[in-house]
C-alpha atoms as a PDB file:
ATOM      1  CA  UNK A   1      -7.731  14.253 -32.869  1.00  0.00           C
ATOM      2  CA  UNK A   2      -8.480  11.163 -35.385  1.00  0.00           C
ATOM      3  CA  UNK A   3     -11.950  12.506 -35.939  1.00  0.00           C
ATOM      4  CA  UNK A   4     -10.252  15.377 -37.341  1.00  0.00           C
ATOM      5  CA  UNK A   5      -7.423  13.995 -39.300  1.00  0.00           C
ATOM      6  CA  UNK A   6      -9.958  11.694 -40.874  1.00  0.00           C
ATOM      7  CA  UNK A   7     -12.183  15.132 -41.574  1.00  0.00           C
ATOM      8  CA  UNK A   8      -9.135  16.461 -43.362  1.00  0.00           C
ATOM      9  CA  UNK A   9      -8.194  13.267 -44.991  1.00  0.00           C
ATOM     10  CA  UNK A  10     -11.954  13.104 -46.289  1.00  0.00           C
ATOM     11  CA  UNK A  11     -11.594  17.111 -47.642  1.00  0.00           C
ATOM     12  CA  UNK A  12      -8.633  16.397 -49.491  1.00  0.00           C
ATOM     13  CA  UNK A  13      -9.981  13.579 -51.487  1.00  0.00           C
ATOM     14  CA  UNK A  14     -12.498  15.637 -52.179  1.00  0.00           C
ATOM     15  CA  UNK A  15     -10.383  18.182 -53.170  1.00  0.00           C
ATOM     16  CA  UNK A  16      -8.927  16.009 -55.314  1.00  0.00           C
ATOM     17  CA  UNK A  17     -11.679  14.329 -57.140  1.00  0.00           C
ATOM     18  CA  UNK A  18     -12.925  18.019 -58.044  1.00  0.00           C
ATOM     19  CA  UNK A  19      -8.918  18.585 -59.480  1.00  0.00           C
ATOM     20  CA  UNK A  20      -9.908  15.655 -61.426  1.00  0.00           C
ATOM     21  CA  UNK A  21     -12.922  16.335 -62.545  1.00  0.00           C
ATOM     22  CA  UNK A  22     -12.266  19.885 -63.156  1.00  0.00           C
ATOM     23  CA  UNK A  23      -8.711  18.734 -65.342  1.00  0.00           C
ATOM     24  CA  UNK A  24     -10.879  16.900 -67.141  1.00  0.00           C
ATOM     25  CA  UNK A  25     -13.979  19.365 -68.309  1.00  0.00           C
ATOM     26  CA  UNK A  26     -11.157  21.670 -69.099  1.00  0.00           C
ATOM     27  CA  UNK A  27      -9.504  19.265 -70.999  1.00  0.00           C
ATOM     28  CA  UNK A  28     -12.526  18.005 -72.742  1.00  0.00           C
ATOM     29  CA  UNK A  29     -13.238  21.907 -74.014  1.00  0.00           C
ATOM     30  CA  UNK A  30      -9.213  22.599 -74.770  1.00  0.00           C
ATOM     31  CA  UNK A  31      -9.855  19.941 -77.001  1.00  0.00           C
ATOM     32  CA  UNK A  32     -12.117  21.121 -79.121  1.00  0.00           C
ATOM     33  CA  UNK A  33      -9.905  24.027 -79.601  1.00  0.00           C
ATOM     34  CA  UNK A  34      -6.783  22.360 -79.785  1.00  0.00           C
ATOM     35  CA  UNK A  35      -5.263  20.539 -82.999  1.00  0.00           C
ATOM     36  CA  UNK A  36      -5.360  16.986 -82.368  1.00  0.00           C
ATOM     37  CA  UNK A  37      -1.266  16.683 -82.023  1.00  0.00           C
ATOM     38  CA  UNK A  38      -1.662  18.995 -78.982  1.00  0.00           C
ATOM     39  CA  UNK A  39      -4.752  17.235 -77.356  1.00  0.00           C
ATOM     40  CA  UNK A  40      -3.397  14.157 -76.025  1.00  0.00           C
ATOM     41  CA  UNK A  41       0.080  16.171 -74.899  1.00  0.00           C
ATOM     42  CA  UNK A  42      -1.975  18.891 -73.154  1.00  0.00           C
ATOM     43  CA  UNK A  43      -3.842  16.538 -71.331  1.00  0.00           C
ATOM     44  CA  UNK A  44      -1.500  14.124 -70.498  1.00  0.00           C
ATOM     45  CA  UNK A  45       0.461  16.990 -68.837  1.00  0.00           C
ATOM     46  CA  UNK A  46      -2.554  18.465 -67.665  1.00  0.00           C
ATOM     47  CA  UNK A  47      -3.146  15.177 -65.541  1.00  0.00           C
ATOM     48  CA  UNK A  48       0.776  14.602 -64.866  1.00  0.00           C
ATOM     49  CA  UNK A  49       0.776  18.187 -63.321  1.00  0.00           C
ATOM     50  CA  UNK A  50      -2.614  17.058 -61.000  1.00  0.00           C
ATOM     51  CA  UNK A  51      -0.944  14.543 -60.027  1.00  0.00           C
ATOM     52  CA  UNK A  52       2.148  15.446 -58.851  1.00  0.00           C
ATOM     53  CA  UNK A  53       0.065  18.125 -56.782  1.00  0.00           C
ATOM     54  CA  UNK A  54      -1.806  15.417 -55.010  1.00  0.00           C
ATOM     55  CA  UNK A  55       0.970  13.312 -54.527  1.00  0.00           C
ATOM     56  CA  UNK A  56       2.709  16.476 -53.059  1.00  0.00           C
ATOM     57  CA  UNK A  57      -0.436  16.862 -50.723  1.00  0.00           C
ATOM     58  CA  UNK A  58      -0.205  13.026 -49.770  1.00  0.00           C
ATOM     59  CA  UNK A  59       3.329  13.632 -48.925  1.00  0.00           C
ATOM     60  CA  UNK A  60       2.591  16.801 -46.675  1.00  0.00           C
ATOM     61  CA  UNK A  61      -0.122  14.616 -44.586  1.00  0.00           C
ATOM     62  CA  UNK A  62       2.126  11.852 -44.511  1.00  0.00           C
ATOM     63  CA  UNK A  63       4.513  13.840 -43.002  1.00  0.00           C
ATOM     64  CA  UNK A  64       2.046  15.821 -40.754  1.00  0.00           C
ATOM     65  CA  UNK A  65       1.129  12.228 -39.528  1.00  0.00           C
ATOM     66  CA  UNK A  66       4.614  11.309 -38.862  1.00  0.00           C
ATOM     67  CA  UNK A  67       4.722  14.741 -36.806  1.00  0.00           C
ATOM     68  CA  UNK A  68       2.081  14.336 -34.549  1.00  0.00           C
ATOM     69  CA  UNK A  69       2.667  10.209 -34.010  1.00  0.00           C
ATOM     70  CA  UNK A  70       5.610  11.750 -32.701  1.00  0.00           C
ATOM     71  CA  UNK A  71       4.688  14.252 -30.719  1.00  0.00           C
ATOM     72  CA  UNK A  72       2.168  11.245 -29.264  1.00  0.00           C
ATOM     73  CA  UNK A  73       5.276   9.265 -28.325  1.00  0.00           C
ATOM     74  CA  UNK A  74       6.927  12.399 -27.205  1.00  0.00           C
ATOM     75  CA  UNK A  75       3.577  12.662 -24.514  1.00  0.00           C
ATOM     76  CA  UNK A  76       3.651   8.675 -24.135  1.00  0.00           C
ATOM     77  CA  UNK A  77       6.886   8.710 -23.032  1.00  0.00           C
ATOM     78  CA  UNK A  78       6.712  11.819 -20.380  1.00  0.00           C
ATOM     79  CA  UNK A  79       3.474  10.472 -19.281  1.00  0.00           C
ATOM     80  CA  UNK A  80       5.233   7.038 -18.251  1.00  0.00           C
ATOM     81  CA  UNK A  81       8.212   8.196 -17.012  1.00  0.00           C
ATOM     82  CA  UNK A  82       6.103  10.718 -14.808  1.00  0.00           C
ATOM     83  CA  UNK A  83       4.533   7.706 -13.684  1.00  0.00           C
ATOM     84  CA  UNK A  84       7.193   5.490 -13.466  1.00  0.00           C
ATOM     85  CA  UNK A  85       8.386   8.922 -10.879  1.00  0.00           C
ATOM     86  CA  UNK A  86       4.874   8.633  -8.897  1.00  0.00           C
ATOM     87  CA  UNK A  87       5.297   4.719  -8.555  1.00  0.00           C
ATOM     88  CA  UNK A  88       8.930   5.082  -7.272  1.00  0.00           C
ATOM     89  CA  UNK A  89       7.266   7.833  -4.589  1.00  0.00           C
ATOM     90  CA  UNK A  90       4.668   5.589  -3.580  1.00  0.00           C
ATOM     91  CA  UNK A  91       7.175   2.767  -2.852  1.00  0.00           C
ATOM     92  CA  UNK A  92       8.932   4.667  -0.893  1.00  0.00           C
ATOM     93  CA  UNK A  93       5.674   6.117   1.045  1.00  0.00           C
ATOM     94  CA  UNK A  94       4.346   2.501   1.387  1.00  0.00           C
ATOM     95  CA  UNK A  95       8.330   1.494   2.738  1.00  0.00           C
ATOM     96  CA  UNK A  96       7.860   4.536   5.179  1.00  0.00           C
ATOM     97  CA  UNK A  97       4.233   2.821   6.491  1.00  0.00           C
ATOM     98  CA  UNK A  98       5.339  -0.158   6.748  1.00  0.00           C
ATOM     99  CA  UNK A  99       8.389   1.276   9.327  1.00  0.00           C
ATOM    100  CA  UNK A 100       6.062   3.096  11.001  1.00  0.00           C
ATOM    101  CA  UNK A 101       4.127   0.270  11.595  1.00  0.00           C
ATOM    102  CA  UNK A 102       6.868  -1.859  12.636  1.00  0.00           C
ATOM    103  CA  UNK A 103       7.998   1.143  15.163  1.00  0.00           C
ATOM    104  CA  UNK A 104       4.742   1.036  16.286  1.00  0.00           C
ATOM    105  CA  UNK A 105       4.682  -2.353  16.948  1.00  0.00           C
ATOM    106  CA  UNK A 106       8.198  -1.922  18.969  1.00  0.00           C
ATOM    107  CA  UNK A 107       6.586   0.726  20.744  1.00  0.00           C
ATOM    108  CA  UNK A 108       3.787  -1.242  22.045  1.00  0.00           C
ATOM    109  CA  UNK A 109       5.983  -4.571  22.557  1.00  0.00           C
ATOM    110  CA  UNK A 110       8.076  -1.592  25.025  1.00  0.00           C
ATOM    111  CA  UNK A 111       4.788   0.097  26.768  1.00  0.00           C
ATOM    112  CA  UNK A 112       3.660  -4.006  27.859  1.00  0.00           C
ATOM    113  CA  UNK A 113       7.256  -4.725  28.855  1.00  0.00           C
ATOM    114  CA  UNK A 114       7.177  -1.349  30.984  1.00  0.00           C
ATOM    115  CA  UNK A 115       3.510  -2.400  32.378  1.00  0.00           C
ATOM    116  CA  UNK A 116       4.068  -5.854  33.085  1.00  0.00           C
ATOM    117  CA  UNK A 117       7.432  -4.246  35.151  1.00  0.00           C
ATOM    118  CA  UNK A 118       5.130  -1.583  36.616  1.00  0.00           C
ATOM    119  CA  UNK A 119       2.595  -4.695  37.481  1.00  0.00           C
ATOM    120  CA  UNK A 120       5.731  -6.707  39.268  1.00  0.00           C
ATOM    121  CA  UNK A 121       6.820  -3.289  41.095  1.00  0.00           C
ATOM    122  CA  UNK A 122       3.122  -3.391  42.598  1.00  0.00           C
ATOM    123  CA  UNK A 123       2.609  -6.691  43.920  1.00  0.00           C
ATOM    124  CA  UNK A 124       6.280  -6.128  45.509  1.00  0.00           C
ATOM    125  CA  UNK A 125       5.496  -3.058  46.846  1.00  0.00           C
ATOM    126  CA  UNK A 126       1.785  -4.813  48.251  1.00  0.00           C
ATOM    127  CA  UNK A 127       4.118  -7.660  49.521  1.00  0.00           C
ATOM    128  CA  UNK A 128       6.608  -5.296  51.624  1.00  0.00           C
ATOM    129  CA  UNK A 129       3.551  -2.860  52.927  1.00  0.00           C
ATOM    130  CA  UNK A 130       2.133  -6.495  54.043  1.00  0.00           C
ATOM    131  CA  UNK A 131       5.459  -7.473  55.880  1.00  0.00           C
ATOM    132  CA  UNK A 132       5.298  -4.238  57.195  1.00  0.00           C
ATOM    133  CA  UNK A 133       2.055  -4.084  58.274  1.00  0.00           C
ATOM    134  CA  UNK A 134       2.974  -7.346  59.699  1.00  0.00           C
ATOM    135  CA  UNK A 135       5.722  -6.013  61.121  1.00  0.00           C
ATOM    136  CA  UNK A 136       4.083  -3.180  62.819  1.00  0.00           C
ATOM    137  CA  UNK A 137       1.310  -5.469  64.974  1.00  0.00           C
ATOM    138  CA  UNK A 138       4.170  -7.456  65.988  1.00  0.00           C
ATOM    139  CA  UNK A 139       5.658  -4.099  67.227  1.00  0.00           C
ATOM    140  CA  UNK A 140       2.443  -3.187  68.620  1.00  0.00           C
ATOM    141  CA  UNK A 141       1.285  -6.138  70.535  1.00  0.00           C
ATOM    142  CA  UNK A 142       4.755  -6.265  71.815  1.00  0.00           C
ATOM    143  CA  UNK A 143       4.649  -2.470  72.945  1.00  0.00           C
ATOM    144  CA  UNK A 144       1.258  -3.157  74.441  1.00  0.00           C
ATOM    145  CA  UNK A 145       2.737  -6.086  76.421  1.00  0.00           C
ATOM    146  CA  UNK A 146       5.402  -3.868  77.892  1.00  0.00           C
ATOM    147  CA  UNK A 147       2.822  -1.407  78.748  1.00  0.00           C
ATOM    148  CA  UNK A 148       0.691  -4.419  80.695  1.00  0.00           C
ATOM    149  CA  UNK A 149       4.428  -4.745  82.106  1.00  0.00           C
ATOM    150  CA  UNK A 150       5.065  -1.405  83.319  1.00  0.00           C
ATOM    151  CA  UNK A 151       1.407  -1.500  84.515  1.00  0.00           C
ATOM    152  CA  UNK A 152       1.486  -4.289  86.860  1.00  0.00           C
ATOM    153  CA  UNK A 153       5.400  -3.369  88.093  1.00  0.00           C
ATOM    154  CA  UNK A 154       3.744  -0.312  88.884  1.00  0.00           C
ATOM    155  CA  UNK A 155       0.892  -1.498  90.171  1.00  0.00           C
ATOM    156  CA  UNK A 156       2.676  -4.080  91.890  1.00  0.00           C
ATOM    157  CA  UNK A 157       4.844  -0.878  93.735  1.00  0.00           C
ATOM    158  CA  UNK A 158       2.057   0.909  94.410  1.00  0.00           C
ATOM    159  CA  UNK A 159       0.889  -2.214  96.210  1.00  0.00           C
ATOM    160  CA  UNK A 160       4.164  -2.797  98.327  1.00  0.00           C
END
């Protein structure tokens, strides 16, 4: 975009120079026509008139310039409030993470607490199947030694 202002900036003095140059050939040739009261008035204006044509032009670019700086600010200004929107976003993406990292964290905090209770719930059910495994050869031996019982009463009645 400044590669082609400068282009049109570099055109226009051109443009100008040849206004000059040509205001002055035709000058130069008016005045060997003219009367020599009416040379340096006609030429003066002549000039005057070029002038005020390029200072015109100046004025239009300076105010072309002045358009499009501000349709740059106009962008600059969307452009960072878009991003100042997108940063805002992210925040809130990066505040979501870091929740769902802490949850997660909770989570597995809660899944040890449960397995560490599931591990205690194991060794008390191994303890109570020992006591009654213990339980049940005490039971046993004692039901086999009332069997030996019955079998030498009866024994013993058979005998008598």
């Amino acid at each position: 975009m400044f590669d082609k202002l400068k282009k049109e900036e570099g055109e226009v003095v051109e443009e100008i120079k040849e206004e000059i140059t040509d205001t002055n050939d035709s000058v130069e040739s008016a005045s060997t026509v003219a009367s020599s009261s009416e040379i340096g008035i006609g030429e003066l204006m002549g000039k005057r008139a070029k002038l005020e044509e390029a200072i015109d032009y100046v004025g239009l670019m300076i105010k072309n310039l002045k358009d499009k700086r501000t349709l740059l600010e106009k962008d600059i200004e969307e452009e960072s409030v878009d991003i100042k929107n997108l940063k805002e976003k992210l925040q809130k993406v990066s505040e979501y993470i870091d929740e769902e990292n802490n949850g997660i964290k909770d989570l597995v905090n809660k899944r040890k607490e449960v397995e560490n209770d599931a591990d205690e719930v194991g060794i008390i059910i191994n303890n109570l199947r020992e006591r009654l495994s213990g339980i049940d050869t005490i039971i046993d031996d004692e039901g086999n030694r009332v069997k030996r019982i019955k079998e030498s009463r009866n024994s013993l009645e058979s005998q008598s």
